[in-house]
PDB file of N, CA and C in Angstrom:
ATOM      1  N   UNK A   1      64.817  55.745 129.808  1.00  0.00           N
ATOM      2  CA  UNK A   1      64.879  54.421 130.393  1.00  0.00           C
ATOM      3  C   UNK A   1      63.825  54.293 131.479  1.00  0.00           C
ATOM      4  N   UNK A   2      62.975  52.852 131.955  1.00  0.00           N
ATOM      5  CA  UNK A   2      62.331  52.575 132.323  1.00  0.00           C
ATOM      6  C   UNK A   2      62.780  52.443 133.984  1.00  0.00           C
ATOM      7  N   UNK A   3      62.667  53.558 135.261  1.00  0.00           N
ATOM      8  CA  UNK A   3      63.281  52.716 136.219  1.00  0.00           C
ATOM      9  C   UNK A   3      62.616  51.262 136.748  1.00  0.00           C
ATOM     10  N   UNK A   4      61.887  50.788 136.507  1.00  0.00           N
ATOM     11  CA  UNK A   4      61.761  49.471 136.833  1.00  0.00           C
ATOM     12  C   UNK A   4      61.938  48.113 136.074  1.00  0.00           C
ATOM     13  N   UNK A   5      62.618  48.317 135.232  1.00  0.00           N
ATOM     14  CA  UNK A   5      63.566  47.489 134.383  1.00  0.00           C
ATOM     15  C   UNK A   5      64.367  46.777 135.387  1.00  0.00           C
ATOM     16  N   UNK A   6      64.642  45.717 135.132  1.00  0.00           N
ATOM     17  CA  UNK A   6      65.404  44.453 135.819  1.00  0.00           C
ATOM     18  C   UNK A   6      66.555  44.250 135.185  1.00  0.00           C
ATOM     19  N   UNK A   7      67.975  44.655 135.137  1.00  0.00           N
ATOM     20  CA  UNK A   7      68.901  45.044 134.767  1.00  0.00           C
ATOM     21  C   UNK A   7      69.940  43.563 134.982  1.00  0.00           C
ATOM     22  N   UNK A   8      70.306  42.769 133.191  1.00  0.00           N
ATOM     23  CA  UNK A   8      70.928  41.520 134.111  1.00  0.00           C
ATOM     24  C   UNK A   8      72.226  41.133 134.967  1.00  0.00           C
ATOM     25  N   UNK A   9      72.995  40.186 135.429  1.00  0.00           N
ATOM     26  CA  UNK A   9      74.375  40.776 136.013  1.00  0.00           C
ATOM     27  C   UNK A   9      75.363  41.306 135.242  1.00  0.00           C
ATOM     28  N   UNK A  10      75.221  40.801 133.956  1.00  0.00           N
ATOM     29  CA  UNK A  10      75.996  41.176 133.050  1.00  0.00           C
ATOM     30  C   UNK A  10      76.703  42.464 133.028  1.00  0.00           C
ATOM     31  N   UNK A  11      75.217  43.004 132.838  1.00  0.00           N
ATOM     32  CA  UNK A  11      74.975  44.470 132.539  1.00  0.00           C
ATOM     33  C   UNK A  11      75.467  45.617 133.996  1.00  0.00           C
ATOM     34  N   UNK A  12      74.935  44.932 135.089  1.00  0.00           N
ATOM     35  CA  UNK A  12      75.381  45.152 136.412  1.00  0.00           C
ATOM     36  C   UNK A  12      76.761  45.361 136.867  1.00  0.00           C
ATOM     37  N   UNK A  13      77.469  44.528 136.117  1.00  0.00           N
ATOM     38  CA  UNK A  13      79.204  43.816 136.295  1.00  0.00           C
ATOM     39  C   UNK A  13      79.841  45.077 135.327  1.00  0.00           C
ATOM     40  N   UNK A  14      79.434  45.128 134.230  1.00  0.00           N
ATOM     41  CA  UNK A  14      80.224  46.492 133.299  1.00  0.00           C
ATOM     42  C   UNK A  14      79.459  47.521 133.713  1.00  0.00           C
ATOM     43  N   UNK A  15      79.103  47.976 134.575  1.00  0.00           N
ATOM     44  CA  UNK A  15      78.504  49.854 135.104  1.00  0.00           C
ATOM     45  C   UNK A  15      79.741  50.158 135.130  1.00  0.00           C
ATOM     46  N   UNK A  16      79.924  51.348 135.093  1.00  0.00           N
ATOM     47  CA  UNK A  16      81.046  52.533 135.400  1.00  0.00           C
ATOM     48  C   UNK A  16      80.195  53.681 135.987  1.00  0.00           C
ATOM     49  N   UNK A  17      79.212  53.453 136.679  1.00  0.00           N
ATOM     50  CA  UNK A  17      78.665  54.686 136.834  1.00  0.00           C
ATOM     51  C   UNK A  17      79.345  55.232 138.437  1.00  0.00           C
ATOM     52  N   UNK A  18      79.826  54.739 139.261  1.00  0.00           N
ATOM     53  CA  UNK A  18      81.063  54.570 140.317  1.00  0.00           C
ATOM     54  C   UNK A  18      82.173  55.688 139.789  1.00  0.00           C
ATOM     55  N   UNK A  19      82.554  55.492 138.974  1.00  0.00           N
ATOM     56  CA  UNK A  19      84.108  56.042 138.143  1.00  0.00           C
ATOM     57  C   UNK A  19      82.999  57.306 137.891  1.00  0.00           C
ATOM     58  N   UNK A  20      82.130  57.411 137.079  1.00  0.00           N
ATOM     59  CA  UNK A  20      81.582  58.974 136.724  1.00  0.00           C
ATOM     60  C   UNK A  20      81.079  59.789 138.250  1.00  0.00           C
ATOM     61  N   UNK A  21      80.776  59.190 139.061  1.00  0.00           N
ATOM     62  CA  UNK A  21      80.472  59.932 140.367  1.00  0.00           C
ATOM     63  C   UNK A  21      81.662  60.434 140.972  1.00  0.00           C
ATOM     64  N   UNK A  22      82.613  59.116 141.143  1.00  0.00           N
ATOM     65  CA  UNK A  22      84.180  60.112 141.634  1.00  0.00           C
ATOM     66  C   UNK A  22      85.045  61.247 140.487  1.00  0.00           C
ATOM     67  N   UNK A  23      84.634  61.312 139.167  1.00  0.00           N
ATOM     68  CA  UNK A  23      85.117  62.234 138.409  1.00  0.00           C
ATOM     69  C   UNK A  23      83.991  63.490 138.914  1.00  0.00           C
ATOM     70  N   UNK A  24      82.901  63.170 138.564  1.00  0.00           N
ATOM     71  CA  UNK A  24      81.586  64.326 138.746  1.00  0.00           C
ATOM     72  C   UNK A  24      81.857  65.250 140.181  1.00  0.00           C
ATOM     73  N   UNK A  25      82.493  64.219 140.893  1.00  0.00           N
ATOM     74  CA  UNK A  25      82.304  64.933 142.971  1.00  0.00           C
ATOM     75  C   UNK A  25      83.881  65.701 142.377  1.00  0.00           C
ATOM     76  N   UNK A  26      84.744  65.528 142.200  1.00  0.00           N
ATOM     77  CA  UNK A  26      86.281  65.808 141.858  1.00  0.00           C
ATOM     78  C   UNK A  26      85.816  67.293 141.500  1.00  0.00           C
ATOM     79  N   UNK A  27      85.471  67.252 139.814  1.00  0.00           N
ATOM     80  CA  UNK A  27      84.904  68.279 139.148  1.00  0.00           C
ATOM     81  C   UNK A  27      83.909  69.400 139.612  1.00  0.00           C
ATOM     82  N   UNK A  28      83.268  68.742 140.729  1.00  0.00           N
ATOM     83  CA  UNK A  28      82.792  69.589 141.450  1.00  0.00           C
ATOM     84  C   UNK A  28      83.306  70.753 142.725  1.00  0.00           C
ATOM     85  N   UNK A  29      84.266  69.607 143.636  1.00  0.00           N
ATOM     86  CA  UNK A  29      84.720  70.336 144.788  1.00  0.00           C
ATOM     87  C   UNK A  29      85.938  71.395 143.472  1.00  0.00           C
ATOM     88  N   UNK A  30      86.105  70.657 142.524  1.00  0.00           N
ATOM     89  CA  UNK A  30      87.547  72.025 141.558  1.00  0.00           C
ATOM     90  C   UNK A  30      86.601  72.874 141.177  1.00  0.00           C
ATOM     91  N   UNK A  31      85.029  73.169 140.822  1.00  0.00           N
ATOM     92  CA  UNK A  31      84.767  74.451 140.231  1.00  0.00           C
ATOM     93  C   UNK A  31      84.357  75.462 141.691  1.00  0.00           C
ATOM     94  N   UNK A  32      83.522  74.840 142.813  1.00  0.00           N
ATOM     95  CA  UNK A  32      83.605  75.765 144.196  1.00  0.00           C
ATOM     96  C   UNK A  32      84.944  76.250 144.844  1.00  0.00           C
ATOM     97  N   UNK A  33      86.217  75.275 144.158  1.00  0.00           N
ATOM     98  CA  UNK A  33      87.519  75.779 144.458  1.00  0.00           C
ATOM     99  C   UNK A  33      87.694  76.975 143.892  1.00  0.00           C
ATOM    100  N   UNK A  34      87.468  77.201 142.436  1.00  0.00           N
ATOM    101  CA  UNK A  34      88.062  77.893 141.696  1.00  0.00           C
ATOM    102  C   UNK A  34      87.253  79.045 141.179  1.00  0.00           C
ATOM    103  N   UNK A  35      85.631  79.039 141.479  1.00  0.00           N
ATOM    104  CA  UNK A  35      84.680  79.911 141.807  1.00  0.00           C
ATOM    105  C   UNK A  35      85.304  80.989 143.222  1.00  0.00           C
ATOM    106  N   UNK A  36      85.594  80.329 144.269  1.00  0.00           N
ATOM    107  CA  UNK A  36      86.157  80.744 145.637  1.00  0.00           C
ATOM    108  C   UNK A  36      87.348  81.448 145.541  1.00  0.00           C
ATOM    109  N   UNK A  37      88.083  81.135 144.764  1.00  0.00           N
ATOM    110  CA  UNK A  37      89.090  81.853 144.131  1.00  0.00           C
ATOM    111  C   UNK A  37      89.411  82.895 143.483  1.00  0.00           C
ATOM    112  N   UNK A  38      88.468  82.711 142.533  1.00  0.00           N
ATOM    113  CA  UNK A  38      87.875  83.848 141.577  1.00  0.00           C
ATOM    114  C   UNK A  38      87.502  85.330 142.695  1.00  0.00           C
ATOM    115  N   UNK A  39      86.555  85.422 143.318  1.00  0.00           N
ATOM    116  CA  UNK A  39      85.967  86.087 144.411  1.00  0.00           C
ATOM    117  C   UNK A  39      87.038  86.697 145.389  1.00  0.00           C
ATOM    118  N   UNK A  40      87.634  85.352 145.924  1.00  0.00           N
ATOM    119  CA  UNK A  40      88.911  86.096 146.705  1.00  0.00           C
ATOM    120  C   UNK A  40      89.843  86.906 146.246  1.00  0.00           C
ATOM    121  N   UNK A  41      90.173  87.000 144.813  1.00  0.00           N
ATOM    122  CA  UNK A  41      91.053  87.673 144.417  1.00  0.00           C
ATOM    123  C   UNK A  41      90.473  88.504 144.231  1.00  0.00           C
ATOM    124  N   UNK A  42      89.199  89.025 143.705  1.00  0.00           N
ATOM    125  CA  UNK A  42      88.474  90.253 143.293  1.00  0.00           C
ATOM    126  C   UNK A  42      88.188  90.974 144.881  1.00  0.00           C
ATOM    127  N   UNK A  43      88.155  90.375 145.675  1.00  0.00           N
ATOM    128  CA  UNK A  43      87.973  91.054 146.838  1.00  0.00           C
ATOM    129  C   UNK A  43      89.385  91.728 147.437  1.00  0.00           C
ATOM    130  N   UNK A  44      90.409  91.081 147.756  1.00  0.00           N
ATOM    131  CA  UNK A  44      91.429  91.207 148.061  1.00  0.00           C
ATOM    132  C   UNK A  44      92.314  92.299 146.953  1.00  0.00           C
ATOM    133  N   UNK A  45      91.990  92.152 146.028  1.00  0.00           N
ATOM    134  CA  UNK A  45      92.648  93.202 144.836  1.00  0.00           C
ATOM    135  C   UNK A  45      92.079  94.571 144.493  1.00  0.00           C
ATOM    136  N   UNK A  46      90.543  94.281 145.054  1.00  0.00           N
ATOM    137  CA  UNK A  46      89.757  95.622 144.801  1.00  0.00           C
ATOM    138  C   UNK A  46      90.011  96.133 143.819  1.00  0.00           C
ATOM    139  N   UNK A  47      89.528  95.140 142.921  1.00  0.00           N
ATOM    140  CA  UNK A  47      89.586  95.460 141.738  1.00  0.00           C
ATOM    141  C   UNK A  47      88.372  95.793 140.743  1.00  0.00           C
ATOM    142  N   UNK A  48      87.766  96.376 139.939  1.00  0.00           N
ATOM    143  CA  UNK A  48      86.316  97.115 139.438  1.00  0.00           C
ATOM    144  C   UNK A  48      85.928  95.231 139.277  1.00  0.00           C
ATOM    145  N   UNK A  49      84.335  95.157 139.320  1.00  0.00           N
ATOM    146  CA  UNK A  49      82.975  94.270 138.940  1.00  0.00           C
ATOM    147  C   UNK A  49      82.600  94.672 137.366  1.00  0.00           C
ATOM    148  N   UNK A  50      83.327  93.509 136.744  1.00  0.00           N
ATOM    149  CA  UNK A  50      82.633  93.970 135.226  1.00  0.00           C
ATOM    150  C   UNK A  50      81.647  93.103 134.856  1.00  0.00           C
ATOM    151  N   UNK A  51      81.400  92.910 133.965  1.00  0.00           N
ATOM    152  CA  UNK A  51      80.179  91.661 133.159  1.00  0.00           C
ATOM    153  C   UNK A  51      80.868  90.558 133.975  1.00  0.00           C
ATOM    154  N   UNK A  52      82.021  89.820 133.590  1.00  0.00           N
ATOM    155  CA  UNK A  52      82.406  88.749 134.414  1.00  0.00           C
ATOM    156  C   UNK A  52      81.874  88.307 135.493  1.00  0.00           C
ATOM    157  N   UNK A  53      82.088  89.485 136.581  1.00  0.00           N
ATOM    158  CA  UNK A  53      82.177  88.809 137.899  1.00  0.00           C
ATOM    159  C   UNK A  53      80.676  89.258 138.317  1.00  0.00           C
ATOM    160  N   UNK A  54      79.505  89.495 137.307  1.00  0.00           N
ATOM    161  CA  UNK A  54      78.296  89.031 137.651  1.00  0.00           C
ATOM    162  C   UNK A  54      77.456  87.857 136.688  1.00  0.00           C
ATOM    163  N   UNK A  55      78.290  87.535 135.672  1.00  0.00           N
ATOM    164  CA  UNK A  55      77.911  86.051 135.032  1.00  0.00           C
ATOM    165  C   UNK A  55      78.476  84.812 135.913  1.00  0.00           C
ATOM    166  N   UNK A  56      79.447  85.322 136.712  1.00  0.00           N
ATOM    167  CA  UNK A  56      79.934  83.547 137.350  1.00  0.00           C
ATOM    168  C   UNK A  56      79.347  83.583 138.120  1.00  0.00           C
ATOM    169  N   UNK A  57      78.306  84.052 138.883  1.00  0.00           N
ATOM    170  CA  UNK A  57      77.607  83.054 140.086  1.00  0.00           C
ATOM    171  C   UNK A  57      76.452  82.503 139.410  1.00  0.00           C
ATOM    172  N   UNK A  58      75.945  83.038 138.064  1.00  0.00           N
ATOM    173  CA  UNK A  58      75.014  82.570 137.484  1.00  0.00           C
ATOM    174  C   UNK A  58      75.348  81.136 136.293  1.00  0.00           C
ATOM    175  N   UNK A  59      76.721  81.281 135.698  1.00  0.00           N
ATOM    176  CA  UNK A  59      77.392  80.144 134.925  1.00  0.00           C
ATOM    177  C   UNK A  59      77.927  79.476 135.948  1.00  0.00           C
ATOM    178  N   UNK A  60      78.068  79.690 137.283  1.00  0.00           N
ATOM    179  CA  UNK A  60      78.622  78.672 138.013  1.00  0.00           C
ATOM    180  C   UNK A  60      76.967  77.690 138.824  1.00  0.00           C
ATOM    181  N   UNK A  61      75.809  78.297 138.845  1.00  0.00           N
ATOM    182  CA  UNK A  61      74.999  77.532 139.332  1.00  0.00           C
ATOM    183  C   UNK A  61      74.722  76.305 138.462  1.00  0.00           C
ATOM    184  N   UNK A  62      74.319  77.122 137.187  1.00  0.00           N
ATOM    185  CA  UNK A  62      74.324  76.129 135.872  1.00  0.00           C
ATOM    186  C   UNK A  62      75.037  74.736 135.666  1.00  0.00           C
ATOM    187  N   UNK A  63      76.522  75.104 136.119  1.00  0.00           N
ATOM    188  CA  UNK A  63      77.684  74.286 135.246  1.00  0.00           C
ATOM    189  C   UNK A  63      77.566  73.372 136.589  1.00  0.00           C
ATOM    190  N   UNK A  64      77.352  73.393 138.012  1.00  0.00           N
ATOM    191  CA  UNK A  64      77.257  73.003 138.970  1.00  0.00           C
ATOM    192  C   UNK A  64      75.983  71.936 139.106  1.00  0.00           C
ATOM    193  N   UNK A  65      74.902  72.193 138.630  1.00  0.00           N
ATOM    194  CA  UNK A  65      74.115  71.274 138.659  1.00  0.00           C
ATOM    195  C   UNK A  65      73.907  70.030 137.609  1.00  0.00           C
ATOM    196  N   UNK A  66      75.425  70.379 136.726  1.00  0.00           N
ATOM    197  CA  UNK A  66      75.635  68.860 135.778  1.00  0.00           C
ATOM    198  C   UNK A  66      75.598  67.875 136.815  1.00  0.00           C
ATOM    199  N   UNK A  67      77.057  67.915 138.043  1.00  0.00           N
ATOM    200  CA  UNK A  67      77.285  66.760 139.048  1.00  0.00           C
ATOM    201  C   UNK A  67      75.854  66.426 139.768  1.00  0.00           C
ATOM    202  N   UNK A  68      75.183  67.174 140.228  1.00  0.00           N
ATOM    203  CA  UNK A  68      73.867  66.926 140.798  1.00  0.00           C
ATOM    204  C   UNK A  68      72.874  66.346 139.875  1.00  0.00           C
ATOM    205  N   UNK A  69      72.614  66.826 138.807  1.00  0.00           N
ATOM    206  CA  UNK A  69      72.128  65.337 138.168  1.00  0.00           C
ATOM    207  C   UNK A  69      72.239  64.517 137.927  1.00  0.00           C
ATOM    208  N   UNK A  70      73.637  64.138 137.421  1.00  0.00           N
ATOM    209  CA  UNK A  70      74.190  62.956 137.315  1.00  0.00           C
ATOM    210  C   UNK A  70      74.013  62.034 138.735  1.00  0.00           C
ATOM    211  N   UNK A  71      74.499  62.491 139.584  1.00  0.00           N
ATOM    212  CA  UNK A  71      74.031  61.785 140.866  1.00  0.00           C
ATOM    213  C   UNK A  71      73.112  61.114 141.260  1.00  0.00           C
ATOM    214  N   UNK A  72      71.705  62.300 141.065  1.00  0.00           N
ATOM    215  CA  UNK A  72      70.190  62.184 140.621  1.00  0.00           C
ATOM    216  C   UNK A  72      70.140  60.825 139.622  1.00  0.00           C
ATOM    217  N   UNK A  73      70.174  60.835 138.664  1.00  0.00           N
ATOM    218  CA  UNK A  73      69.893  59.976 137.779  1.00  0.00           C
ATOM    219  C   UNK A  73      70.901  58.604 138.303  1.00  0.00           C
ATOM    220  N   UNK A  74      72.047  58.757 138.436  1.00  0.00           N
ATOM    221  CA  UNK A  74      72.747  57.225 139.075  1.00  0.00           C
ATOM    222  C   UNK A  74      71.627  56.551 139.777  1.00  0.00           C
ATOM    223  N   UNK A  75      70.983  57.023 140.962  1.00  0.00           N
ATOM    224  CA  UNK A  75      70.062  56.558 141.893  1.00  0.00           C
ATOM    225  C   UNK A  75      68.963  56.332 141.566  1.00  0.00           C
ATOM    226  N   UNK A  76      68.635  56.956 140.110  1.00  0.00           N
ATOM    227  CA  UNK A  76      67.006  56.570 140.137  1.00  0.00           C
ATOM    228  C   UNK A  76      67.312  55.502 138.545  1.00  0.00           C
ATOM    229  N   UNK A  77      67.718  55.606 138.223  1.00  0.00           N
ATOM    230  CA  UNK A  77      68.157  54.294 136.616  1.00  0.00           C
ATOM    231  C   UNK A  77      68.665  53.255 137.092  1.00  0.00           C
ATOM    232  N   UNK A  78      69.819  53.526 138.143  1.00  0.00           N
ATOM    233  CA  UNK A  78      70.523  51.694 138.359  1.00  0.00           C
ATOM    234  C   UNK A  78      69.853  51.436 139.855  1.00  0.00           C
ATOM    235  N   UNK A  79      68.757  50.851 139.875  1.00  0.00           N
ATOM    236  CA  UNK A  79      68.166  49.894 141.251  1.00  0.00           C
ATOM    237  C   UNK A  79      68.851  48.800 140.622  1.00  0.00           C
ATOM    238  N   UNK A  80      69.082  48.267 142.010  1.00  0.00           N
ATOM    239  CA  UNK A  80      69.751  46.676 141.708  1.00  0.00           C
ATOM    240  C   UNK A  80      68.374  45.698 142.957  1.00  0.00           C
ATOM    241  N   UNK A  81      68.078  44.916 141.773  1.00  0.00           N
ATOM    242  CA  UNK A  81      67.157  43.933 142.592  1.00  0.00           C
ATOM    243  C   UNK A  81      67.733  43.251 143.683  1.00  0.00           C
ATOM    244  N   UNK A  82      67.253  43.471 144.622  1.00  0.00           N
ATOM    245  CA  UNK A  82      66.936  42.051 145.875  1.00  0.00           C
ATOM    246  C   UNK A  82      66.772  40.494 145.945  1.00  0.00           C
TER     247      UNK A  82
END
């Protein structure tokens, strides 16, 4: 998509892109929850570091920068004219 496209109200009036940012931020603060979690228990349990618990800081950067683009892209596709 073109960002300087002139987008009409129509089109303006049915966005949902609002509703995907509060699911995206949600989905986000639950995987640093549950990343944080992950860690605390492996620390607190002293329990052995297998393959796992050196793929999740690397599948968690990944899966983490879905919400950050999406964000990204909200701001640069929907300008609303002046």
């Amino acid at each position: 998509m073109d960002p300087t496209t002139v987008y009409t109200p129509e089109y303006l009036a049915a966005d949902r892109s609002g509703q995907l940012m509060r699911v995206a931020i949600v989905f986000a603060i639950l995987e640093i929850m549950f990343v944080g979690l992950y860690f605390y228990s492996k620390l607190k349990n002293k329990t052995a570091h297998g393959l796992d618990t050196f793929l999740m800081l690397p599948a968690f950067l990944c899966v983490f920068s879905n919400p950050i683009n999406a964000f990204r892209k909200s701001l640069t596709y929907l300008q609303v004219p002046y």
